[in-house]
N, C-alpha and C. Protein backbone atom coordinates (compact mmCIF):
# COMPACT_ATOMS: atom_id res chain seq x y z
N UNK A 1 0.82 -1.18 0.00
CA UNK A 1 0.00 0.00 0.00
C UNK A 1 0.87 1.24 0.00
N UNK A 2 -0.01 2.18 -0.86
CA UNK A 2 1.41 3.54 -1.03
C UNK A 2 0.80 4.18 0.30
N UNK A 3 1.69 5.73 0.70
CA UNK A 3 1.89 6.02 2.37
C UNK A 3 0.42 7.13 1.78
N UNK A 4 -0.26 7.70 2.83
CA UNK A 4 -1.29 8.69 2.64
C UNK A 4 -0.91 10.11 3.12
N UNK A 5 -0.95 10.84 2.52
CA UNK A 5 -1.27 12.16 3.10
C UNK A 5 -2.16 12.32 3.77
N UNK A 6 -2.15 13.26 4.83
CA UNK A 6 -3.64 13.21 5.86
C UNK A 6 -4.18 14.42 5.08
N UNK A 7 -5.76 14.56 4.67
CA UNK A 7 -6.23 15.31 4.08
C UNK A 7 -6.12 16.93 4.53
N UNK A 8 -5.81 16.91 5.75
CA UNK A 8 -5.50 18.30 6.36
C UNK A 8 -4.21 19.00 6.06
N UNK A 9 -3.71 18.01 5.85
CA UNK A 9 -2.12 18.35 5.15
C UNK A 9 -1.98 19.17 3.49
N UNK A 10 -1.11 20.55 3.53
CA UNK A 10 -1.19 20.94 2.04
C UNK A 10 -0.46 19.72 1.48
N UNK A 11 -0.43 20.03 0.12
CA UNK A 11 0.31 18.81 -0.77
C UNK A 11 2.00 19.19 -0.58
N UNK A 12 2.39 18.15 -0.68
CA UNK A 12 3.88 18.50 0.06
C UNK A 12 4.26 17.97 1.32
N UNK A 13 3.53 17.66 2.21
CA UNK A 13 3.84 17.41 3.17
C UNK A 13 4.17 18.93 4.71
N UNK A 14 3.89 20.91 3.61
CA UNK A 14 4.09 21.69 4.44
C UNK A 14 3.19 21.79 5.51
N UNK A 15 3.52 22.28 6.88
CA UNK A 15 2.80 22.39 7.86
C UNK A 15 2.56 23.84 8.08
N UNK A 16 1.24 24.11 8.33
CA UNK A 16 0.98 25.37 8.26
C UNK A 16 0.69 25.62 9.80
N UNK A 17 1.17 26.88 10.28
CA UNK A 17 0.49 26.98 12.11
C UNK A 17 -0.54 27.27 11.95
N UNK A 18 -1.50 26.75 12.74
CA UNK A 18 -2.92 26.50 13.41
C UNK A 18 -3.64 28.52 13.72
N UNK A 19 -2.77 29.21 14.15
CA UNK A 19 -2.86 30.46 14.62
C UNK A 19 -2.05 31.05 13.93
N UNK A 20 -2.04 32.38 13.77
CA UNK A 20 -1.17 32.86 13.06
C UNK A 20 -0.36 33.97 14.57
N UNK A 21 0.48 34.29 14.47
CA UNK A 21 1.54 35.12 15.82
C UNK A 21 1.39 36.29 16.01
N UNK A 22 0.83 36.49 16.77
CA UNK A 22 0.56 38.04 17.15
C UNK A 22 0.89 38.26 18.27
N UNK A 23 0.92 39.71 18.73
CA UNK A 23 2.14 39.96 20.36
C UNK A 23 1.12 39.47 21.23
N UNK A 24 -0.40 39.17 21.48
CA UNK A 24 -0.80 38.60 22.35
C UNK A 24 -0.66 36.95 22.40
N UNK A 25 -0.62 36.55 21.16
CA UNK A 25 -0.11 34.94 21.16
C UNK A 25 1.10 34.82 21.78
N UNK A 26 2.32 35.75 21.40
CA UNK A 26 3.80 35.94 21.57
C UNK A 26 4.21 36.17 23.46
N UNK A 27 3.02 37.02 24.01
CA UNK A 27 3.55 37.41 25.37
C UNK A 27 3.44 36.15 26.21
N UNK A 28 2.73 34.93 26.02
CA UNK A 28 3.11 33.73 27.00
C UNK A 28 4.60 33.72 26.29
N UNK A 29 4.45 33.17 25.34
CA UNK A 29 5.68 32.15 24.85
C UNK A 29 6.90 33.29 25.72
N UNK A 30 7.28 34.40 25.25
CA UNK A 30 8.28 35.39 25.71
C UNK A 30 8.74 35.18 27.51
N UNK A 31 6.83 34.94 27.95
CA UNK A 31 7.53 35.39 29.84
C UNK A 31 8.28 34.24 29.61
N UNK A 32 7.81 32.89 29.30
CA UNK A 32 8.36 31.52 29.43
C UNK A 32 10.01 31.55 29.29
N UNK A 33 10.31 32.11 28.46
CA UNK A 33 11.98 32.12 27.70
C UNK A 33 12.27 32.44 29.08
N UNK A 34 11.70 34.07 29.48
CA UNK A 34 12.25 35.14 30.56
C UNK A 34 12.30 34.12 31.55
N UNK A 35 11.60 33.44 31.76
CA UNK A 35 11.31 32.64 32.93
C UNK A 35 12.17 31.54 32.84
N UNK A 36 12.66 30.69 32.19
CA UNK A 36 13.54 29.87 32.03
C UNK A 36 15.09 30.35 32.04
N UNK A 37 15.37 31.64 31.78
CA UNK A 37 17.01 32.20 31.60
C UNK A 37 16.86 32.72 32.37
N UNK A 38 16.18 33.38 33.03
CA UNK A 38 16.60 34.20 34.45
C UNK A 38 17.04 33.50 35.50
N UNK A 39 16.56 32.18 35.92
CA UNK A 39 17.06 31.50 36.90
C UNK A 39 18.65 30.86 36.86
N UNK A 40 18.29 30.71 35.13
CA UNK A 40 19.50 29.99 34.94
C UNK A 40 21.12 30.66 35.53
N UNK A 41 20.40 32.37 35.01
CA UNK A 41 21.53 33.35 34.82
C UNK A 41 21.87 33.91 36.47
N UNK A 42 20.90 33.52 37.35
CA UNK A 42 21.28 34.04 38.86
C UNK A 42 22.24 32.19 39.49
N UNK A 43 21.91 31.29 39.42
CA UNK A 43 22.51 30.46 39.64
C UNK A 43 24.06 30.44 38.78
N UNK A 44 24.06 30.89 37.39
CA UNK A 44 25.55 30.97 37.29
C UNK A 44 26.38 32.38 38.11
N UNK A 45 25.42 33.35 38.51
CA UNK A 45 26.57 34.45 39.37
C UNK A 45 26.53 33.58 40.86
N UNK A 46 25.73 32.66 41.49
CA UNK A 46 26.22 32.18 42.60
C UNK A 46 26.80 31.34 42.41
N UNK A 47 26.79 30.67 41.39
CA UNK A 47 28.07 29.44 41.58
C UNK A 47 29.15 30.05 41.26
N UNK A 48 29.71 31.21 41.20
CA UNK A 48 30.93 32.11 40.97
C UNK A 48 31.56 33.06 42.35
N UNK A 49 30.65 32.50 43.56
CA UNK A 49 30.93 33.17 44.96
C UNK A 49 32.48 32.32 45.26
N UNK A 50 32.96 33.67 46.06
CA UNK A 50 34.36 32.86 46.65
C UNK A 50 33.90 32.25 48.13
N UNK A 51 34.77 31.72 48.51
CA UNK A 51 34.76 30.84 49.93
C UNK A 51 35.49 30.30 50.38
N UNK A 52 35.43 30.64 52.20
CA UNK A 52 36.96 30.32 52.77
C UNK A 52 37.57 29.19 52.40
N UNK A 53 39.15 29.17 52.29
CA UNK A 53 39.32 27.78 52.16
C UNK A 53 40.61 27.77 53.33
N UNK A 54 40.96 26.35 53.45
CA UNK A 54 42.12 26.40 54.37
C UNK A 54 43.25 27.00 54.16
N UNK A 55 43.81 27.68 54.95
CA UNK A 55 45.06 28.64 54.14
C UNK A 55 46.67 27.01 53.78
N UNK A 56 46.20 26.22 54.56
CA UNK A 56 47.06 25.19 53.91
C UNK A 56 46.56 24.16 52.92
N UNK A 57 45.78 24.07 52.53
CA UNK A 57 45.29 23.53 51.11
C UNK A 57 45.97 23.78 49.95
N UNK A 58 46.48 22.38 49.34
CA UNK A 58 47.95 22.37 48.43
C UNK A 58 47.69 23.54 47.31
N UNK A 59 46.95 23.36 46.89
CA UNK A 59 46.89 24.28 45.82
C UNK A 59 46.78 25.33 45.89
N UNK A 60 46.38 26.19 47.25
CA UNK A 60 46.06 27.46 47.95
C UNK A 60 47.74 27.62 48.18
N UNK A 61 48.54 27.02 48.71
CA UNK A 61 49.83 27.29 49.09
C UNK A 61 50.89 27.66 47.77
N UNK A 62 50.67 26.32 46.96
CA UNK A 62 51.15 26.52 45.87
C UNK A 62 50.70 28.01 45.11
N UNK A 63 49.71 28.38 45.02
CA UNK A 63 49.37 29.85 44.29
C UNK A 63 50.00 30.55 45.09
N UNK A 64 49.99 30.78 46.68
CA UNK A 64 50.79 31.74 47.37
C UNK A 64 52.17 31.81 46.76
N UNK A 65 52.83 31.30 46.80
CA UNK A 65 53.95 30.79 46.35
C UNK A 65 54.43 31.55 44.94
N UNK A 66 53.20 31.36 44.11
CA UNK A 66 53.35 32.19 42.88
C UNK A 66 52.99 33.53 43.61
N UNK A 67 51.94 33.86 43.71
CA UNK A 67 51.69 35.13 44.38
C UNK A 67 53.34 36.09 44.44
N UNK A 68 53.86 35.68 45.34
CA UNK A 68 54.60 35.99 46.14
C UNK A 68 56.16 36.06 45.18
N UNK A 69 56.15 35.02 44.09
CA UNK A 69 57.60 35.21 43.46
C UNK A 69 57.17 36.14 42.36
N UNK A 70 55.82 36.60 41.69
CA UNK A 70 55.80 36.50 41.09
C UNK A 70 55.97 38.64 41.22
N UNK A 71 55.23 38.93 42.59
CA UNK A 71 55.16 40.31 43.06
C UNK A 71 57.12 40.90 43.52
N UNK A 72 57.47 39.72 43.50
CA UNK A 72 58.84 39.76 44.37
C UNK A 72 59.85 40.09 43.07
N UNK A 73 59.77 39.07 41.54
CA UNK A 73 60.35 39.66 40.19
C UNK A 73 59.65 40.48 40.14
N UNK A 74 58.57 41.20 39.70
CA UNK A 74 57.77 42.30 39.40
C UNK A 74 58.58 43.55 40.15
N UNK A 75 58.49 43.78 41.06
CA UNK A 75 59.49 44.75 41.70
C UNK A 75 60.58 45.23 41.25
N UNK A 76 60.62 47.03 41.19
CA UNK A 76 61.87 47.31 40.59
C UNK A 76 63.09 47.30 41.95
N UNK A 77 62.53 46.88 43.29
CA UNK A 77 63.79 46.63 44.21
C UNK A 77 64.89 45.39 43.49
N UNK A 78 65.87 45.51 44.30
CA UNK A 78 66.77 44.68 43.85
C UNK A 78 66.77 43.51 45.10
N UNK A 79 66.05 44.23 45.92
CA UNK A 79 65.86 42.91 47.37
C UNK A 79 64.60 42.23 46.93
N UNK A 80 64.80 40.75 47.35
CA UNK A 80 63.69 39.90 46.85
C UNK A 80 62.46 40.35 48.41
N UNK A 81 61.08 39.37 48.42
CA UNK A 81 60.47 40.03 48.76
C UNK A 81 59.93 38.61 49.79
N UNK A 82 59.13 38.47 50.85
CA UNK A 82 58.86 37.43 51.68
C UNK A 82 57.56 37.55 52.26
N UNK A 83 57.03 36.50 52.25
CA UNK A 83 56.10 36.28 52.67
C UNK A 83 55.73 36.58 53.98
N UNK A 84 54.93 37.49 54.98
CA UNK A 84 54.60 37.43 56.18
C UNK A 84 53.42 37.37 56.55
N UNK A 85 52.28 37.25 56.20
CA UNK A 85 50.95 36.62 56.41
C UNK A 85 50.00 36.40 55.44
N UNK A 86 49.55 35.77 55.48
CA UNK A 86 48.34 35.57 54.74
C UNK A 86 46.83 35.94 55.54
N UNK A 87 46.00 37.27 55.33
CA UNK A 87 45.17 37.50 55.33
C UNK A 87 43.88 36.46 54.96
N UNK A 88 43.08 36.73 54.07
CA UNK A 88 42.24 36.12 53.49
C UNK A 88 42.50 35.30 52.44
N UNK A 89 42.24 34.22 52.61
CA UNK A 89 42.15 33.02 51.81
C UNK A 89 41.11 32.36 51.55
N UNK A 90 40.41 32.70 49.82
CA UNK A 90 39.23 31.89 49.54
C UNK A 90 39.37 31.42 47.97
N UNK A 91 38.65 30.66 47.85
CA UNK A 91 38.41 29.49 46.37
C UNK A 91 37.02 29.99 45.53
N UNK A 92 37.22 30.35 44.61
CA UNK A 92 35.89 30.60 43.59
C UNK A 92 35.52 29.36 43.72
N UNK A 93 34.13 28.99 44.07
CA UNK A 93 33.26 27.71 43.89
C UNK A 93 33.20 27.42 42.14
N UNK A 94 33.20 25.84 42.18
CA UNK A 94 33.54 25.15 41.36
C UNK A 94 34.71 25.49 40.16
N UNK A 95 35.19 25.99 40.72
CA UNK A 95 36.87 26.29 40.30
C UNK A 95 37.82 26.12 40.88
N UNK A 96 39.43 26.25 40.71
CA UNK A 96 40.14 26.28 41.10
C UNK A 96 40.93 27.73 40.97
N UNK A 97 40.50 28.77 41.03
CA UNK A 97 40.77 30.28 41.00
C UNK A 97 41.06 30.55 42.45
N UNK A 98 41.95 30.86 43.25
CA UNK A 98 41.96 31.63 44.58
C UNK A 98 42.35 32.89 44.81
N UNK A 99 41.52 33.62 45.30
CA UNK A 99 41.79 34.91 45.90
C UNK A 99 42.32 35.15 47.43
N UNK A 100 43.44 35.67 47.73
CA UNK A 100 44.22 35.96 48.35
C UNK A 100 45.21 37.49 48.99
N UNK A 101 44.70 37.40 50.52
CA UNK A 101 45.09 39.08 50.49
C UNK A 101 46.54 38.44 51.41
N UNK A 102 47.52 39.28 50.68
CA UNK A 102 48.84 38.53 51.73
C UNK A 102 49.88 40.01 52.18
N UNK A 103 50.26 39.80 53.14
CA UNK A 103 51.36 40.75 53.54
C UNK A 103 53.13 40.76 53.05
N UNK A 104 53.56 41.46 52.73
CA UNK A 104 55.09 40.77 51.73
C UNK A 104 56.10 41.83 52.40
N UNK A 105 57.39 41.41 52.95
CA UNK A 105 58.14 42.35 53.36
C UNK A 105 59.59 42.41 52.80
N UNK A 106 60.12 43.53 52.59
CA UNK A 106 61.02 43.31 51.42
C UNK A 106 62.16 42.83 52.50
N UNK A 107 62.90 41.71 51.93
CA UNK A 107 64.40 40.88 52.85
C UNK A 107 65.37 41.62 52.21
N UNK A 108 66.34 41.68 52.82
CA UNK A 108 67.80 41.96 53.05
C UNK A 108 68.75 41.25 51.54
N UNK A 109 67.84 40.18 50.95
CA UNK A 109 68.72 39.15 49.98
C UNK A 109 68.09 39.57 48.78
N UNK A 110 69.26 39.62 48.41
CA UNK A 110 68.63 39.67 46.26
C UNK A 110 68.13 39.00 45.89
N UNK A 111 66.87 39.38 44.70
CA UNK A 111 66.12 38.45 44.68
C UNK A 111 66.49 37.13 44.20
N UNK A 112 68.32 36.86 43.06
CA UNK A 112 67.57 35.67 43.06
C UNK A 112 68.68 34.66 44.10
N UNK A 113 68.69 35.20 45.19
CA UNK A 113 69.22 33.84 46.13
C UNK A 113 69.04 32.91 46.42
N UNK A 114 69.61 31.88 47.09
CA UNK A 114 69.03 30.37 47.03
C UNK A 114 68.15 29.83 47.89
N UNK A 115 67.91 30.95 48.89
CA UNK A 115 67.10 30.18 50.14
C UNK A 115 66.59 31.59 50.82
N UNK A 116 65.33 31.46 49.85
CA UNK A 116 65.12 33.26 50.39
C UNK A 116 63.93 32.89 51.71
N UNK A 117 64.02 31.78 51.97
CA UNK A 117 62.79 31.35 53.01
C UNK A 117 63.29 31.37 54.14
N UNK A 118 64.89 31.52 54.35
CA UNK A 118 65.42 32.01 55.96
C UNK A 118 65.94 33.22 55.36
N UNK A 119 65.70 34.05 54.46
CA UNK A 119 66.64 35.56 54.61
C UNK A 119 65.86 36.76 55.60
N UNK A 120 66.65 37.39 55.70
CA UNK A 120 66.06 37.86 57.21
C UNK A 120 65.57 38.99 56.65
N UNK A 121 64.37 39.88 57.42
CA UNK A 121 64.09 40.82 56.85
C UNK A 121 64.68 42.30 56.78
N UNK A 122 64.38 42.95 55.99
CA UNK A 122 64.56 44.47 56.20
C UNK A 122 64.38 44.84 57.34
N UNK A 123 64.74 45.68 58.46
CA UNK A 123 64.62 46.37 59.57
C UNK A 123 65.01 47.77 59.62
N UNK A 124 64.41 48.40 60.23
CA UNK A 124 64.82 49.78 60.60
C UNK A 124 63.94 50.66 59.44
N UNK A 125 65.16 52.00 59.49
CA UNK A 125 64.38 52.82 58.44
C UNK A 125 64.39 52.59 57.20
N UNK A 126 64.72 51.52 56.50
CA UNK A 126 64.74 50.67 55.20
C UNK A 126 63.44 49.98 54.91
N UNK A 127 62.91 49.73 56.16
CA UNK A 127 61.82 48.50 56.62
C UNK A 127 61.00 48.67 55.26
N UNK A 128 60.22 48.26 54.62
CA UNK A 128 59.18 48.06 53.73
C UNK A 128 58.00 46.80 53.93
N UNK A 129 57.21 47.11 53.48
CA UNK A 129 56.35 45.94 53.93
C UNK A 129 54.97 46.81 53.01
N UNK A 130 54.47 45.49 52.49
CA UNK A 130 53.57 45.54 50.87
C UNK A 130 52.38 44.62 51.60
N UNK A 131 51.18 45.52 51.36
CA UNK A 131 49.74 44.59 51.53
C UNK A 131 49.35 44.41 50.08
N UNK A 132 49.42 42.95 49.35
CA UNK A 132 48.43 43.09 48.35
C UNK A 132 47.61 41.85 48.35
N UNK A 133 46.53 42.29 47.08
CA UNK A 133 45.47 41.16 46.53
C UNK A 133 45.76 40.30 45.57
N UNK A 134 45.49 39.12 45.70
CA UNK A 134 45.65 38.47 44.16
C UNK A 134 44.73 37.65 43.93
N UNK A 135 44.53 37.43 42.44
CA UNK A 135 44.00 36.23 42.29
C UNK A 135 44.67 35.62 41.15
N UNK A 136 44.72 33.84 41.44
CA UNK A 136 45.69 33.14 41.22
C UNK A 136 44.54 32.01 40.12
N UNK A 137 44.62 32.01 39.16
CA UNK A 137 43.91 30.62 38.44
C UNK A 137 45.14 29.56 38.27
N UNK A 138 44.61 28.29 39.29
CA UNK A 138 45.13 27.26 39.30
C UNK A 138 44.58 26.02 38.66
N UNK A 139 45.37 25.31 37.76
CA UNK A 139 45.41 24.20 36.66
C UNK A 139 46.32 23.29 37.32
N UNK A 140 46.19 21.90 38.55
CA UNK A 140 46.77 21.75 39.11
C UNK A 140 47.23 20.30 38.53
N UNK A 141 46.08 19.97 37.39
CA UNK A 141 46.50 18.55 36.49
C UNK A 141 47.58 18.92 35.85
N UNK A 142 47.60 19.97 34.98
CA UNK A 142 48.64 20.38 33.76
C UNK A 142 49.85 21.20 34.66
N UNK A 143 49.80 21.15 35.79
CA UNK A 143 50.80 22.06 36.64
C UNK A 143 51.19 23.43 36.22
N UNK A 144 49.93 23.76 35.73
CA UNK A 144 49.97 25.43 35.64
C UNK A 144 49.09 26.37 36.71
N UNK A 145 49.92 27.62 36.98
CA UNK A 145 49.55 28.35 37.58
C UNK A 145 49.31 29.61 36.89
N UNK A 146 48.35 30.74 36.99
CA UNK A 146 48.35 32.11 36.62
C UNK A 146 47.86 33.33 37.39
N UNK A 147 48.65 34.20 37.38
CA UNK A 147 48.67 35.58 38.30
C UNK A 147 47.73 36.25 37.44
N UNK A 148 46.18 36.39 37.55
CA UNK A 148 44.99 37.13 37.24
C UNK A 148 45.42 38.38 37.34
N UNK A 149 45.16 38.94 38.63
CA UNK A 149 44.69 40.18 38.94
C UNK A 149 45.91 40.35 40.49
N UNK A 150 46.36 41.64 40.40
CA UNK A 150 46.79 42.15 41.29
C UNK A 150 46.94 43.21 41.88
N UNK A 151 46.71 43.66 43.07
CA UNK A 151 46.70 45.12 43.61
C UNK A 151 47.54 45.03 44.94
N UNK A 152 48.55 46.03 45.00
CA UNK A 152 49.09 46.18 46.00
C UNK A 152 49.24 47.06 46.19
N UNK A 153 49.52 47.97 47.82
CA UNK A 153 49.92 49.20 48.41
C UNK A 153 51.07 49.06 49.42
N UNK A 154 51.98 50.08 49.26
CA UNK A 154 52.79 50.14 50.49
C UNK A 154 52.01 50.50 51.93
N UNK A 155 53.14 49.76 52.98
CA UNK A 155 52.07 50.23 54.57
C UNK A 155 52.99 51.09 54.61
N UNK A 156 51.94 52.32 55.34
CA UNK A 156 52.60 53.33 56.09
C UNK A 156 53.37 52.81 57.20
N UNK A 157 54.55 52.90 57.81
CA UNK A 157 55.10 52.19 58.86
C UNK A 157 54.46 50.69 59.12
N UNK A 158 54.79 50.52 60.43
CA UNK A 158 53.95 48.63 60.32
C UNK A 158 52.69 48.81 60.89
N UNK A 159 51.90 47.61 60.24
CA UNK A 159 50.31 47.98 60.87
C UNK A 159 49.74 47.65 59.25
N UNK A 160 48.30 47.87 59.27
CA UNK A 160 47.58 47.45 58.03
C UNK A 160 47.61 48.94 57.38
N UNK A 161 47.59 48.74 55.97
CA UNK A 161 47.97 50.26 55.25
C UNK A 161 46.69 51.01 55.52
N UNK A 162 46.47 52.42 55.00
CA UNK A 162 45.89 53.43 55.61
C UNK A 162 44.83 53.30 55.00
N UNK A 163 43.60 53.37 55.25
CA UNK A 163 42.45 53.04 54.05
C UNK A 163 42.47 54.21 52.84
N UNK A 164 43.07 55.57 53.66
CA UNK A 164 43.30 56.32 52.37
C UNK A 164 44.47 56.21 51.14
N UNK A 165 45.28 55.39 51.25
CA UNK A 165 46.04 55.09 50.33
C UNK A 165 45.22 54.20 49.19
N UNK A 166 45.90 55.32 47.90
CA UNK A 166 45.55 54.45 46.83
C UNK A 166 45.55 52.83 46.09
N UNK A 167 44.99 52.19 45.79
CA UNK A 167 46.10 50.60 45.23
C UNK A 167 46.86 50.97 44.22
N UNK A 168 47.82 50.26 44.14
CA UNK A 168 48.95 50.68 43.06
C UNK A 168 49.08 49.26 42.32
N UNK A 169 49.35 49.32 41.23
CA UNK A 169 49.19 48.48 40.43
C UNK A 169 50.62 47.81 40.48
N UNK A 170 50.65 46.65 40.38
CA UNK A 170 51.89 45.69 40.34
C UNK A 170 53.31 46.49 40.25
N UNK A 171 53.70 47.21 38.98
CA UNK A 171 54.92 47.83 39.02
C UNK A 171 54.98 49.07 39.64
N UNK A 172 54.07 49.86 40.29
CA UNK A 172 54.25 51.12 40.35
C UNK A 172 54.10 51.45 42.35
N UNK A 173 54.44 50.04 42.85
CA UNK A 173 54.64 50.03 44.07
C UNK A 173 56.11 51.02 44.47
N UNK A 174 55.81 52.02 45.54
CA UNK A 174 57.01 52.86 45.62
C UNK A 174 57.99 52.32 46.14
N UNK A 175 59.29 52.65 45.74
CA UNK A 175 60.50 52.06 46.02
C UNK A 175 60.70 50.68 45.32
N UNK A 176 60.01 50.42 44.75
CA UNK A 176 60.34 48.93 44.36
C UNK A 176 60.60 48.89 42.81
């Protein structure tokens, strides 16, 4: 038996819509879209919140690490630069991105010495000491690391820097 066309059907097999589209046909269909991408689009800015993480968590350390050599070459000092606290430590959810506020004080040793993890620090009226931010995107399969974003300020004497001081951008930290 040959196949049938259903008599409602033009010849051809084209389908014609039942209604024809007008903005009152159109305003369901539209909220629906609205209504389906809006949720979508607030669940992708919360799954993009940061959150504490352990400040010894390998991959949190390892980015410090970059953090820290990476602000320490960046510097036009000729003294390398050391780690003295780590502030805030958090992880972009479902990433491996960390944001990190750390304290850095410039040492006594050039930067590229062999063991700048006992060089002692700057003291006196030389003293320096750098508050900055970073964020670090970590690739910890392929053993890559990357320095995002950075802001740092010199402290006025010791203590947390002044809230009126400007951030200074990676190279344009004074004295360095």
């Amino acid at each position: 038996m040959g196949s049938r066309v259903p008599r409602s059907w033009p010849a051809g097999g084209a389908h014609r819509p039942s209604s024809p589209l007008t903005p009152d046909s159109m305003f369901p269909k539209a909220s629906l879209l609205l209504g389906l991408t809006v949720p979508g689009s607030h669940l992708w800015t919360f799954q993009k919140a940061f959150a504490d993480v352990s400040k010894n968590h390998g991959y949190f350390t390892m980015s410090v690490e970059l953090a820290v050599a990476s602000f320490s070459s960046g510097s036009k000092d000729m003294q390398a630069h050391r780690l003295l606290e780590v502030g805030r430590a958090q992880q972009e959810s479902w990433t491996v991105i960390f944001l990190m506020d750390l304290e850095l004080g410039q040492t006594i040793c050039r930067k590229r010495a062999e063991d700048l993890g006992h060089c002692p620090l700057q003291e006196g009226p030389g003293e320096k000491k750098v508050s900055c931010t970073f964020v670090v995107d970590s690739q910890p399969w392929i053993t890559q690391f990357t320095l995002v974003n950075s802001t740092c300020q010199q402290n006025q004497g010791k203590g947390p820097p002044s809230p009126a001081a400007d951030p200074l951008p990676l190279d344009d930290v004074p004295g360095s």
